[in-house]
C-alpha atoms as a PDB file:
ATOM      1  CA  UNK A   1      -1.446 -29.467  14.149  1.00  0.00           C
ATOM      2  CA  UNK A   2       1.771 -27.122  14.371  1.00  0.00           C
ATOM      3  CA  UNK A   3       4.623 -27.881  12.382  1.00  0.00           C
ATOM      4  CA  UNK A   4       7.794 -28.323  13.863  1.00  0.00           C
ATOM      5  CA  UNK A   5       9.564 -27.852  10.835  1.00  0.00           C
ATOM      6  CA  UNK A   6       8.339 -23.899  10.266  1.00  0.00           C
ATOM      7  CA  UNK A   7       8.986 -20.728  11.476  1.00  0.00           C
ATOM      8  CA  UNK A   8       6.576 -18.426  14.188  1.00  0.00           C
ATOM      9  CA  UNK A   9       7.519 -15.221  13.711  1.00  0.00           C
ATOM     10  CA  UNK A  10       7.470 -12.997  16.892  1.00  0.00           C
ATOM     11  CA  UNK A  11       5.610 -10.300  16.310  1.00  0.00           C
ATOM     12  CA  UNK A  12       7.497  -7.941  18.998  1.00  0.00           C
ATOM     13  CA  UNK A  13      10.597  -8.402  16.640  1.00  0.00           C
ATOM     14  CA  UNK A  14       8.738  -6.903  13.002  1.00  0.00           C
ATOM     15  CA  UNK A  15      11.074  -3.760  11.894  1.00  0.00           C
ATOM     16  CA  UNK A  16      10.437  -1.986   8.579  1.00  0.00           C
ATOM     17  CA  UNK A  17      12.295  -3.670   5.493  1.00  0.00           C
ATOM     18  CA  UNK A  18      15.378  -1.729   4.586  1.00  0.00           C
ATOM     19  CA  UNK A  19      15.807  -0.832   0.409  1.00  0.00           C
ATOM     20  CA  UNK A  20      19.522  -1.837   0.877  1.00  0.00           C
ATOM     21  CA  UNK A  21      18.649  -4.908   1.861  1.00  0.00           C
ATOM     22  CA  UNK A  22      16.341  -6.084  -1.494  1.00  0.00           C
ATOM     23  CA  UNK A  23      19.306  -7.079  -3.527  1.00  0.00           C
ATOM     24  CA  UNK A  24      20.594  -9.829  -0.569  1.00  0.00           C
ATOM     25  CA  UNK A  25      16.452 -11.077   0.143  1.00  0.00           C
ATOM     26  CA  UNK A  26      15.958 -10.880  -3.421  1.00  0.00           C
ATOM     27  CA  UNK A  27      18.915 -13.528  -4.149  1.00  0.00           C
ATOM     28  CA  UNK A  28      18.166 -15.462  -0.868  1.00  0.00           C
ATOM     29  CA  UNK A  29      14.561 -15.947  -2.170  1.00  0.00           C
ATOM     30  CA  UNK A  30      15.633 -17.225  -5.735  1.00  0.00           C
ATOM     31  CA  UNK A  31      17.877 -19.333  -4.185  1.00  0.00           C
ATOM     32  CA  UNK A  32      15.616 -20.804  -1.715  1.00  0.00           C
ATOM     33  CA  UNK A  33      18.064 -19.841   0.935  1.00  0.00           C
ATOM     34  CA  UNK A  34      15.843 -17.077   3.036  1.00  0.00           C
ATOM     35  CA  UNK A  35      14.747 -19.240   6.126  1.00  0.00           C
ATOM     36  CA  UNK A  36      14.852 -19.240   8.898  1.00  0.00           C
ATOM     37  CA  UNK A  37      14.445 -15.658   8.384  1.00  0.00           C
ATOM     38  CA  UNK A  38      10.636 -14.428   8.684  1.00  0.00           C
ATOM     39  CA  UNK A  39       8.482 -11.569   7.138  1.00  0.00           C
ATOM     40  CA  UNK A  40       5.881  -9.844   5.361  1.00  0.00           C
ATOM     41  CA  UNK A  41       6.443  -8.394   2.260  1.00  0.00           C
ATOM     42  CA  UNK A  42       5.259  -6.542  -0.881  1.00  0.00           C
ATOM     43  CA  UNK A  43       7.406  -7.842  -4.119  1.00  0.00           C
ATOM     44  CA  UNK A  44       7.548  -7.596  -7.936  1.00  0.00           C
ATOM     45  CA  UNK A  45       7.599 -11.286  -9.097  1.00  0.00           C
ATOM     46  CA  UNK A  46       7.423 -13.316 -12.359  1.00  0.00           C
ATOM     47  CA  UNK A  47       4.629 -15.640 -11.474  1.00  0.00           C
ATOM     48  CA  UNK A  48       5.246 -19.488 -12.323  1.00  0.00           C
ATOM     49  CA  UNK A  49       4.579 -20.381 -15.671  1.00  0.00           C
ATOM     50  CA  UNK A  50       3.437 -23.927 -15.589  1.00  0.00           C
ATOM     51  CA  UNK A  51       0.267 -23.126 -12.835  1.00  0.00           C
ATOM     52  CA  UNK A  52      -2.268 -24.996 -13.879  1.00  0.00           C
ATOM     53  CA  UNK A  53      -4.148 -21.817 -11.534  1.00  0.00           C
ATOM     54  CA  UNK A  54      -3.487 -18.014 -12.974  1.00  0.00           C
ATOM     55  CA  UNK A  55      -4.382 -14.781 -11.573  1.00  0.00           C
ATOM     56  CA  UNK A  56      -7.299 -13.315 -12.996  1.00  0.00           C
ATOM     57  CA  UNK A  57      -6.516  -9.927 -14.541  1.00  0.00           C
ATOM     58  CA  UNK A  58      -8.567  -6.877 -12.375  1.00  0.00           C
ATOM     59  CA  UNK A  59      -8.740  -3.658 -13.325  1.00  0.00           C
ATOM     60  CA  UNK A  60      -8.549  -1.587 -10.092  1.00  0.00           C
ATOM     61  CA  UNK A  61      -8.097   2.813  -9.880  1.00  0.00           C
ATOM     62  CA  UNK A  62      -5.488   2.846  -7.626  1.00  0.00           C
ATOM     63  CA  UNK A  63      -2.121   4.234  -6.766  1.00  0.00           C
ATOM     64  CA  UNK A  64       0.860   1.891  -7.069  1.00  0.00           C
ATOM     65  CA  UNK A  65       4.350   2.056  -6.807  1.00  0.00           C
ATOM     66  CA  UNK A  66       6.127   0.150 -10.328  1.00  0.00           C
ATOM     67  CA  UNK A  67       8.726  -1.924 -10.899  1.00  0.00           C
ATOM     68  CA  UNK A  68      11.245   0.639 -10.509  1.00  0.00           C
ATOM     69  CA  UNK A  69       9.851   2.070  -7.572  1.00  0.00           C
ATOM     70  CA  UNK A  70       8.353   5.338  -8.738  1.00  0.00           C
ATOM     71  CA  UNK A  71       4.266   6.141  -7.619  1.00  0.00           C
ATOM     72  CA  UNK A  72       1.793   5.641 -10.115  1.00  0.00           C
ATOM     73  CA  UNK A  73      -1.665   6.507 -10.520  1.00  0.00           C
ATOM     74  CA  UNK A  74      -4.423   5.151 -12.514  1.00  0.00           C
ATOM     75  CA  UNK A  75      -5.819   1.776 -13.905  1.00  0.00           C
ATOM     76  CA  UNK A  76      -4.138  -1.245 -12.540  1.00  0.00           C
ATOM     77  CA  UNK A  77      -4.119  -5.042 -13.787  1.00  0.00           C
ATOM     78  CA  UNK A  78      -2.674  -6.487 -11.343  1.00  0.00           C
ATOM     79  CA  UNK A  79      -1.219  -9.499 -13.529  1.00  0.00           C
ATOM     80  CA  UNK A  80       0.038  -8.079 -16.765  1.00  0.00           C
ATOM     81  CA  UNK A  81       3.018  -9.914 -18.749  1.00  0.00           C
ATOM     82  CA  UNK A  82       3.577 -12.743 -16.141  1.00  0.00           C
ATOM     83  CA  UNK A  83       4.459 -10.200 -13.564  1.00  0.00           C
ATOM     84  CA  UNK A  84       2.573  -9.589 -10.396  1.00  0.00           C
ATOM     85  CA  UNK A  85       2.507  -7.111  -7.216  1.00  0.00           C
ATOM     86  CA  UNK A  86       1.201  -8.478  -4.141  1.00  0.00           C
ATOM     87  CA  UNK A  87       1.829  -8.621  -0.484  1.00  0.00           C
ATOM     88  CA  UNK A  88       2.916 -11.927   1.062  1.00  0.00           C
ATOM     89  CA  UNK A  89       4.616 -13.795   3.571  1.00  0.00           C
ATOM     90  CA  UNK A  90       7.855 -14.789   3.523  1.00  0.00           C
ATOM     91  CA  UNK A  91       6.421 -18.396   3.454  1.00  0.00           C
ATOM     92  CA  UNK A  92       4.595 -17.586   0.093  1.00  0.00           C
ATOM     93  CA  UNK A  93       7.333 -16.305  -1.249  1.00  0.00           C
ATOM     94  CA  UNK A  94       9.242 -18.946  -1.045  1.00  0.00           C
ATOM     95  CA  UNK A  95       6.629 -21.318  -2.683  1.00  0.00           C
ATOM     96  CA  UNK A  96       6.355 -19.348  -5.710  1.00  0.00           C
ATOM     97  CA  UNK A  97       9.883 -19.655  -6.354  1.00  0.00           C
ATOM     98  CA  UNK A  98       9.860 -23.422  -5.397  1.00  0.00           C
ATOM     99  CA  UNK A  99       7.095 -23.274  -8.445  1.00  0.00           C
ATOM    100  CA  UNK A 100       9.102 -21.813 -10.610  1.00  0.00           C
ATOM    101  CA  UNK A 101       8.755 -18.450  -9.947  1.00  0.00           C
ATOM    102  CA  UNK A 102      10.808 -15.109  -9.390  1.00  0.00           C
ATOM    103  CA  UNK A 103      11.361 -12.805  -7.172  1.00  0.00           C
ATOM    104  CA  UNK A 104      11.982  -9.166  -9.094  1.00  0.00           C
ATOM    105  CA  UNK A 105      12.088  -7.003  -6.492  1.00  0.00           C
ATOM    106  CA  UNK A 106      11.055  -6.083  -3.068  1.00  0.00           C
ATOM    107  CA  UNK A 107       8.963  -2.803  -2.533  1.00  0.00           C
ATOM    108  CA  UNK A 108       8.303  -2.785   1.232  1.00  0.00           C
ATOM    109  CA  UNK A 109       7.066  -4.381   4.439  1.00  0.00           C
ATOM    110  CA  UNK A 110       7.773  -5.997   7.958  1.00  0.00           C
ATOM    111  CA  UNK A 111      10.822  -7.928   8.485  1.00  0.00           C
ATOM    112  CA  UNK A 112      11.032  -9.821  11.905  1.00  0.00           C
ATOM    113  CA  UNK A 113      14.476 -10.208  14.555  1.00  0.00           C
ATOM    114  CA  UNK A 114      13.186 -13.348  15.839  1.00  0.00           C
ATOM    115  CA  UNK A 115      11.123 -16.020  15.750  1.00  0.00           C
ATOM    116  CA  UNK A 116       9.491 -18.572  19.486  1.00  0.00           C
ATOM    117  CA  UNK A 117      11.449 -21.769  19.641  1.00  0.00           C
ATOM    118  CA  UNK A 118       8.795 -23.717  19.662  1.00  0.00           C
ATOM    119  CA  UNK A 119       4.896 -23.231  17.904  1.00  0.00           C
ATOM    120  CA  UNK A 120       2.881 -20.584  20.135  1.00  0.00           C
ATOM    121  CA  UNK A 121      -0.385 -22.123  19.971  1.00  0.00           C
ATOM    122  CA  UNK A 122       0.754 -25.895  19.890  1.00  0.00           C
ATOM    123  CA  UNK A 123      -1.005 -25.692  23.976  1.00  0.00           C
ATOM    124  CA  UNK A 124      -3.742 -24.588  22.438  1.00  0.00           C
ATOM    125  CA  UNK A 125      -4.152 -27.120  19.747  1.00  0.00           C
ATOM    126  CA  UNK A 126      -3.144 -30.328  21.928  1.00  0.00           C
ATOM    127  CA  UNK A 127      -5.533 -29.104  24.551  1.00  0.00           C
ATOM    128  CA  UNK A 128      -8.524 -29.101  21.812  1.00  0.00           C
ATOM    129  CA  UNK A 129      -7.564 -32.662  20.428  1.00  0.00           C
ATOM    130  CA  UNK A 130      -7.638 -34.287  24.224  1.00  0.00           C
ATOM    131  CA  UNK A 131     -11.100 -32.970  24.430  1.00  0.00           C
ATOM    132  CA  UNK A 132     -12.386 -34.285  21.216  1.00  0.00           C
ATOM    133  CA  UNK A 133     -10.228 -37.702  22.483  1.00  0.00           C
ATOM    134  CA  UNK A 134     -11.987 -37.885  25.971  1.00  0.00           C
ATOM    135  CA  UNK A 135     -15.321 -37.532  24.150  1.00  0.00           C
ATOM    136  CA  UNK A 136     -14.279 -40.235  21.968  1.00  0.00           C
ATOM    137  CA  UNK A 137     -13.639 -42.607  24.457  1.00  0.00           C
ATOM    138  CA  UNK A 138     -17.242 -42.350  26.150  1.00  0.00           C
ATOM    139  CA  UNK A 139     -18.164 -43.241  22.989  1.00  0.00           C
ATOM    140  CA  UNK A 140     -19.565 -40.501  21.504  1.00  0.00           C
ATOM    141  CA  UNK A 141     -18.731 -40.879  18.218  1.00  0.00           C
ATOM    142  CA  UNK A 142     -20.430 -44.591  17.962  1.00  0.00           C
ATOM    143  CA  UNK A 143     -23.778 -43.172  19.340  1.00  0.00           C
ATOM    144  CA  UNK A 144     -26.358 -41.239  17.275  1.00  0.00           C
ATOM    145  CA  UNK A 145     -25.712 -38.022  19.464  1.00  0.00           C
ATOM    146  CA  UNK A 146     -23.145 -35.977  17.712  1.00  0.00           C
ATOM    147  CA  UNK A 147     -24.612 -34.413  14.618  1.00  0.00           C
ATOM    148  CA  UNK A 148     -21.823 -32.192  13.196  1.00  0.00           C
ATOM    149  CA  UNK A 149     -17.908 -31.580  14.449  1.00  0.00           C
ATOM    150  CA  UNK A 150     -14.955 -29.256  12.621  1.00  0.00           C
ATOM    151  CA  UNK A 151     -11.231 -28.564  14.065  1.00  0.00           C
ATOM    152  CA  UNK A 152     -12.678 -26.887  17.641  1.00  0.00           C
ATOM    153  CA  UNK A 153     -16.815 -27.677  17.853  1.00  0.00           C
ATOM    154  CA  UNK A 154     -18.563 -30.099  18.375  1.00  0.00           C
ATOM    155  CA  UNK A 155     -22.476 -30.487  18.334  1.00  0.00           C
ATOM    156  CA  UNK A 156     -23.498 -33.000  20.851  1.00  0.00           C
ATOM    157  CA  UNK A 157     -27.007 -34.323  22.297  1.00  0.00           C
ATOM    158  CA  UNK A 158     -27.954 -32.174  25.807  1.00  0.00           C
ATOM    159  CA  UNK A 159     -27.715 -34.882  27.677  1.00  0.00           C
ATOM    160  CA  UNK A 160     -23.633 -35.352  27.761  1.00  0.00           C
ATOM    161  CA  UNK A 161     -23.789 -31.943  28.555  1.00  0.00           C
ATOM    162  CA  UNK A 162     -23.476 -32.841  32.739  1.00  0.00           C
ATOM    163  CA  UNK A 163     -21.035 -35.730  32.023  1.00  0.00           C
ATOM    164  CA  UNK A 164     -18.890 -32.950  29.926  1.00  0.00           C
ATOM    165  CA  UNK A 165     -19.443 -29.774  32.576  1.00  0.00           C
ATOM    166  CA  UNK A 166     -18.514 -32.297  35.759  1.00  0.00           C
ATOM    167  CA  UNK A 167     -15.224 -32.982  34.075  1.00  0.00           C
ATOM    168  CA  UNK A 168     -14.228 -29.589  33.842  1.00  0.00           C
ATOM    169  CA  UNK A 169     -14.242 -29.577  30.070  1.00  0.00           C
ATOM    170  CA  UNK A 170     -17.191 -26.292  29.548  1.00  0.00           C
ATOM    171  CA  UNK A 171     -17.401 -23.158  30.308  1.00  0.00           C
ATOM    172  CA  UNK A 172     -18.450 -20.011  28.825  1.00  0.00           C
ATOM    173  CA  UNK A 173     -15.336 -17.748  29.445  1.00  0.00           C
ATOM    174  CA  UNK A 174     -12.688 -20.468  30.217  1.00  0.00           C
ATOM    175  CA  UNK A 175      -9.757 -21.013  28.044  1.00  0.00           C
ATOM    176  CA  UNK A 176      -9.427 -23.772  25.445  1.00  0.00           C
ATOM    177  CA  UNK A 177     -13.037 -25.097  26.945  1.00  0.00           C
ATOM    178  CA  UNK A 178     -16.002 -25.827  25.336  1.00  0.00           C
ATOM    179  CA  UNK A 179     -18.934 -23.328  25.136  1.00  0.00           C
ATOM    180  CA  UNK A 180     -22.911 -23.652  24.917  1.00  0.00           C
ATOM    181  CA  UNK A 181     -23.939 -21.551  21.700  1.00  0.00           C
ATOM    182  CA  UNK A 182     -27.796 -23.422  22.252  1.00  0.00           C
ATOM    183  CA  UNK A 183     -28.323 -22.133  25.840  1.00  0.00           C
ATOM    184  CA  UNK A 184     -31.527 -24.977  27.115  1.00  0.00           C
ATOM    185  CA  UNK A 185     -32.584 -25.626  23.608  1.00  0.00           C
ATOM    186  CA  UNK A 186     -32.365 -28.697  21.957  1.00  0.00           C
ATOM    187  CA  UNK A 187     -31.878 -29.256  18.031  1.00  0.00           C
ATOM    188  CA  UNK A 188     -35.054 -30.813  16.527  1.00  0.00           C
ATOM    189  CA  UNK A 189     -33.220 -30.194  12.268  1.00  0.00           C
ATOM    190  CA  UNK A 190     -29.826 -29.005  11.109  1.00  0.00           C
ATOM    191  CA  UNK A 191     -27.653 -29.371   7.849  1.00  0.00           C
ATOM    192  CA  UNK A 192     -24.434 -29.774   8.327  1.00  0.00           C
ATOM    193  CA  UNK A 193     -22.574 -29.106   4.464  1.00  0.00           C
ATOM    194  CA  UNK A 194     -19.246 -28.581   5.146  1.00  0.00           C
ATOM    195  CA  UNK A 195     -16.903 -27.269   8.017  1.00  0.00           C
ATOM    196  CA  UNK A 196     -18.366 -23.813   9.624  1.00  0.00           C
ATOM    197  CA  UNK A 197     -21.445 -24.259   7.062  1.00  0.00           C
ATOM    198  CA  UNK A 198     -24.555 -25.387   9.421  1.00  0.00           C
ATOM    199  CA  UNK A 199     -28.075 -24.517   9.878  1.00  0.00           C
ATOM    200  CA  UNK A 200     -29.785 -25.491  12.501  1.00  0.00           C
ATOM    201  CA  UNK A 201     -33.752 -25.557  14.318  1.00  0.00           C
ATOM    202  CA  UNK A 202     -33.801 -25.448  17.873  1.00  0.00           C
ATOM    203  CA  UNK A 203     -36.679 -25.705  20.282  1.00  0.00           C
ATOM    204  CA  UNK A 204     -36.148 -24.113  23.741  1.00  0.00           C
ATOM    205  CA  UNK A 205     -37.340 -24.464  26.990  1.00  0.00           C
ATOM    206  CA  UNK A 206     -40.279 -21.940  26.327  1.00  0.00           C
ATOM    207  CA  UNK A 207     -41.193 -24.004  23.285  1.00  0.00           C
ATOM    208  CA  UNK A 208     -40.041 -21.897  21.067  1.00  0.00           C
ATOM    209  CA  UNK A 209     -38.284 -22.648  17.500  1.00  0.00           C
ATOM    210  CA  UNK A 210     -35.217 -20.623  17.287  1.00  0.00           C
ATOM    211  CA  UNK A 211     -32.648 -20.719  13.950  1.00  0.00           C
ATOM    212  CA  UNK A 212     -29.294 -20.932  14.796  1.00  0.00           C
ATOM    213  CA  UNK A 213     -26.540 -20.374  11.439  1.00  0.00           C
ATOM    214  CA  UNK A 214     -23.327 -20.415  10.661  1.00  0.00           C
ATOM    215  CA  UNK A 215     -21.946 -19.695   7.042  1.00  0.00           C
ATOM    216  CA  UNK A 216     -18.571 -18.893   7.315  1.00  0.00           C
ATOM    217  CA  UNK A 217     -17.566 -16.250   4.383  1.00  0.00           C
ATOM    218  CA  UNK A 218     -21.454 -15.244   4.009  1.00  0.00           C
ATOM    219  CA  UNK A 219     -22.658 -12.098   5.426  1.00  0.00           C
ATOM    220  CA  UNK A 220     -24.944 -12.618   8.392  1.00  0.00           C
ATOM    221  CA  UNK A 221     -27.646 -10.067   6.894  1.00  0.00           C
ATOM    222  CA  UNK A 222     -28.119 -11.895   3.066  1.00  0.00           C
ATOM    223  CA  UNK A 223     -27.656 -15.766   4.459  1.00  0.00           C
ATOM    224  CA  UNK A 224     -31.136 -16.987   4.594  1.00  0.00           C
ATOM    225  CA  UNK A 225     -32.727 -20.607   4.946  1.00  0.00           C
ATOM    226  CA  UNK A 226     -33.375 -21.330   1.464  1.00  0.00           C
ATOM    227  CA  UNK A 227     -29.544 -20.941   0.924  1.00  0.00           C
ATOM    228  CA  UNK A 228     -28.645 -24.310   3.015  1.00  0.00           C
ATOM    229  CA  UNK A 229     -31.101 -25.762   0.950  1.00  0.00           C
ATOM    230  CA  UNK A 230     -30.052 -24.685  -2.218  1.00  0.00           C
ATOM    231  CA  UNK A 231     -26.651 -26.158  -1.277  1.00  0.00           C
ATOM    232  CA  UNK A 232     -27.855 -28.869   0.046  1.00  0.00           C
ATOM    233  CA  UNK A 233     -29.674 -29.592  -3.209  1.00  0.00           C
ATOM    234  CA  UNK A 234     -26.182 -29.801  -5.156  1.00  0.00           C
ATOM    235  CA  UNK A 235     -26.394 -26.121  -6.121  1.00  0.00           C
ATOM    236  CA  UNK A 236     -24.305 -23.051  -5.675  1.00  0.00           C
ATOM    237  CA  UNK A 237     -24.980 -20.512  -4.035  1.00  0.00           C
ATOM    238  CA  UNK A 238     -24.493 -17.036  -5.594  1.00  0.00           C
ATOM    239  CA  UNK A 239     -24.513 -13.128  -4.299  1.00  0.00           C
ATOM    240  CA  UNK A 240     -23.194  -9.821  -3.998  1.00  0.00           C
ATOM    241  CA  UNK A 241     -20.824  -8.583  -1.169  1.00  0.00           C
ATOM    242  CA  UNK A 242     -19.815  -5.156   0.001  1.00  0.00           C
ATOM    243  CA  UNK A 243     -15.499  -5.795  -0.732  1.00  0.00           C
ATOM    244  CA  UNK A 244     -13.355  -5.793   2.424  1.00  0.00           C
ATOM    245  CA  UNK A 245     -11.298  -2.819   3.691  1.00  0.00           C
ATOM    246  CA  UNK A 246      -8.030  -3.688   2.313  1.00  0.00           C
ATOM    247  CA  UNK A 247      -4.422  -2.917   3.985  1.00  0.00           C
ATOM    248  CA  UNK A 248      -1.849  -1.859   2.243  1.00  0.00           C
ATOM    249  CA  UNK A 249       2.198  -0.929   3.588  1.00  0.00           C
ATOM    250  CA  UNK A 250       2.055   2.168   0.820  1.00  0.00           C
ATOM    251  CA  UNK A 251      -1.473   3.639   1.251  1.00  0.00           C
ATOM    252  CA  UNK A 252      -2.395   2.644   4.832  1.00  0.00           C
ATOM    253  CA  UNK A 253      -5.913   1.343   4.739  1.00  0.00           C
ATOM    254  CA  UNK A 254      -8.114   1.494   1.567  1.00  0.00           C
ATOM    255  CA  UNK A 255     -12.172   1.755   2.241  1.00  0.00           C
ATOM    256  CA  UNK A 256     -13.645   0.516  -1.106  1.00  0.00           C
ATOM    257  CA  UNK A 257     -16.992   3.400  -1.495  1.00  0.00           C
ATOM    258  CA  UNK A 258     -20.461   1.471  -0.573  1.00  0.00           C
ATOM    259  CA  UNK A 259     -21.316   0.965  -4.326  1.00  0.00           C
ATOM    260  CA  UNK A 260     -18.237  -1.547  -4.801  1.00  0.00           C
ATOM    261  CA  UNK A 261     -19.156  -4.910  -4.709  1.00  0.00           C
ATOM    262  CA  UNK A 262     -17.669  -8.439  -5.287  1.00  0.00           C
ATOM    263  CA  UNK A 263     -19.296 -11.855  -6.685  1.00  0.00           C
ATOM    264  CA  UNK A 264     -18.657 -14.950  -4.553  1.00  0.00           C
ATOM    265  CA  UNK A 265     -19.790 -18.250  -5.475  1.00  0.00           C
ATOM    266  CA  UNK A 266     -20.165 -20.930  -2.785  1.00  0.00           C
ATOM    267  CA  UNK A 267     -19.914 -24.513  -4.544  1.00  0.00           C
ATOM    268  CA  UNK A 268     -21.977 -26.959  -3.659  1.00  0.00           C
ATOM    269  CA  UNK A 269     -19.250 -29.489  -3.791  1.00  0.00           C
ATOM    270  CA  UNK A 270     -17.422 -27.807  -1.257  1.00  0.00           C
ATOM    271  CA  UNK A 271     -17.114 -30.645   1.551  1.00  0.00           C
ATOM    272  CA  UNK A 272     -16.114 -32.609  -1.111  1.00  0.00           C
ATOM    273  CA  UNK A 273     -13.258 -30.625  -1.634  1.00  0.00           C
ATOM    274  CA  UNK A 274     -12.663 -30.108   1.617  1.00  0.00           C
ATOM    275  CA  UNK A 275     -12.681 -33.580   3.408  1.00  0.00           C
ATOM    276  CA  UNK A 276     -12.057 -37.320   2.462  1.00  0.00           C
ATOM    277  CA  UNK A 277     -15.436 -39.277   2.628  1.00  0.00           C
ATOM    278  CA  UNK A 278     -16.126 -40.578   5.933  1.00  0.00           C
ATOM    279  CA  UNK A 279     -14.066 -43.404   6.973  1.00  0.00           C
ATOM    280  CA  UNK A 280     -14.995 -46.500   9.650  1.00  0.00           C
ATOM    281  CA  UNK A 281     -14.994 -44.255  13.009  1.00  0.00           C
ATOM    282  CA  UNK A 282     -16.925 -41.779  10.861  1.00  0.00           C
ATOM    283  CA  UNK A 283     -14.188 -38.880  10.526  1.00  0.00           C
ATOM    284  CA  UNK A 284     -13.438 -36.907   7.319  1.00  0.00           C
ATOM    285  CA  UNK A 285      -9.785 -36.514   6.822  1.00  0.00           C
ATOM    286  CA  UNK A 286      -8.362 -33.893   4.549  1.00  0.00           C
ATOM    287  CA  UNK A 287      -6.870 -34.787   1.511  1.00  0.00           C
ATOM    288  CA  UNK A 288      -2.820 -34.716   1.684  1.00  0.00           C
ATOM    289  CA  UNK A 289      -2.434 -33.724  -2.045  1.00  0.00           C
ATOM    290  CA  UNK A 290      -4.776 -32.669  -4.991  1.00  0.00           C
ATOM    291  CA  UNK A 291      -4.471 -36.415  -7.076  1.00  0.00           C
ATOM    292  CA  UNK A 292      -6.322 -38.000  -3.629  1.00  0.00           C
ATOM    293  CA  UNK A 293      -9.439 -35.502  -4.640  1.00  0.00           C
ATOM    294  CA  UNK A 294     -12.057 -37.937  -6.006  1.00  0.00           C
ATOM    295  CA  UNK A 295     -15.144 -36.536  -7.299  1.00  0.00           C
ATOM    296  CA  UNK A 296     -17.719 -38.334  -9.146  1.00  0.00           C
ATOM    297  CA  UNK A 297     -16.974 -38.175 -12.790  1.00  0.00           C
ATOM    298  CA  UNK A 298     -20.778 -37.674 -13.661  1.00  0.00           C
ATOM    299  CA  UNK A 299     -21.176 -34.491 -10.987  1.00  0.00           C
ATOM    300  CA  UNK A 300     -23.288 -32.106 -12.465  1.00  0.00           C
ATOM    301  CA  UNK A 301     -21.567 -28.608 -11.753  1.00  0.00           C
ATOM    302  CA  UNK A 302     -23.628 -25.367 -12.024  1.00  0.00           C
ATOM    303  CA  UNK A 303     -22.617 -23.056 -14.217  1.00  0.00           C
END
């Protein structure tokens, strides 16, 4: 849900940050005095030293610009001394310095004039949570006929489908409406591990068994069956990844060569970590700080 409290940046408003203007943002950071004023930023900063969490050190071939804002070429760690280079929001910003952080310097980025009175997509969100309400109060949740819902999905038996499209509630181009991903089939087998992490069997009207996934983070040409499984087993999951075009404000965007490749590790804890255990209406809550994370002290973890 939106928070009242924060700040939406308009994005009409973004003009480029000024260099005679790092010596006021710097002090209005370390002071925690920089809202309401929005932006995006690359800084110089002394990163907390009581994180339980540290950067790891990567060596990247890259150019830079350094601490006193000269360009630099060559072999980068990005987190060398306690002092990091990164580009964040103003929002993060702030947080490291609430952590005990420092700002050092800013090097560039996208400062914004205003910001909407009131949370853009708050419509949005309100409109998805009286849809997952109306469906509660037919019941839905009480019956054996939802088998896996996140923030905006929900997978439901076929037969609520009529009940759901009289009221005006599906469609497959309307806005903030629910959408049929299983055209006539019908699920016969799914997982369902964690938010956005589902397989799923379906048998159509032809008769025909048909996967449906969804492994959000995983690329749709490695994920294969046996990786639900291996998940659903309680163990990780494990491959190699082409990395991400990365955007920078100094050298535009960066394509990493096809022979570059990152490690990501899926745990197979991760709807622990993610959710609360179901409670007596059968939803998962998040957790609202790290001490509420339970896990079972005798969890075998892979290495």
């Amino acid at each position: 849900m939106s928070d009242l409290d924060s700040e939406y940046p308009r994005a009409e408003s973004g003009r480029p940050f000024q260099q005679e203007e790092n010596k006021e943002f710097v002090k209005l950071f370390n002071e925690q005095k920089f809202r309401p004023r929005t932006a995006i930023l690359k800084v110089w900063f002394e990163y907390p030293t009581n994180m339980f969490f540290q950067p790891i050190p990567a060596k990247d071939k890259i150019t830079f610009t350094n601490r006193i804002g000269k360009k630099e070429t060559g072999t980068k760690i990005r987190f060398r001394n306690g002092f990091c280079h990164d580009v964040l929001t103003s929002v993060d910003i702030q947080e490291i310095v609430k952590a005990g952080g420092r700002i050092i310097k800013i090097l560039d980025g996208i400062v914004y004039e205003e910001n909407f009175k009131t949370p853009p997509y708050r419509d949005y969100v309100l409109i998805l949570r009286d849809l997952r309400n109306k469906y509660k109060r037919e019941d839905g949740f009480y019956k054996p006929e939802i088998y896996y819902t996140d923030t905006d999905s929900l997978d439901i038996s076929s037969s609520n489908w009529d009940k759901l499209n009289e009221a005006g509630l599906v469609s497959e181009n309307g806005y903030c409406k629910g959408k049929n991903d299983y055209g006539d089939g019908g699920i016969i087998f799914g997982l369902y591990l964690a938010p956005k992490v589902k397989y799923n069997i379906i048998l159509n009207s032809d008769s025909i068994l048909e996967e449906k996934e969804t492994f959000k983070g995983y690329s749709k040409d490695k994920i294969s069956v046996e990786d639900y499984i291996h998940l659903a087993s309680g163990h990780d999951v494990t491959n190699e990844f082409k990395k991400p075009w990365v955007k920078s404000f100094t050298n535009g965007v960066v394509i990493p060569k096809d022979d570059d490749k990152q490690k990501k590790v899926f745990r197979s804890y991760l709807n622990l970590v993610k959710r609360k255990a179901p409670n007596s209406e059968g939803i998962m809550y998040p957790y609202n700080d790290g001490k509420e994370l339970n896990i079972d002290e005798n969890y075998e973890f892979d290495d």
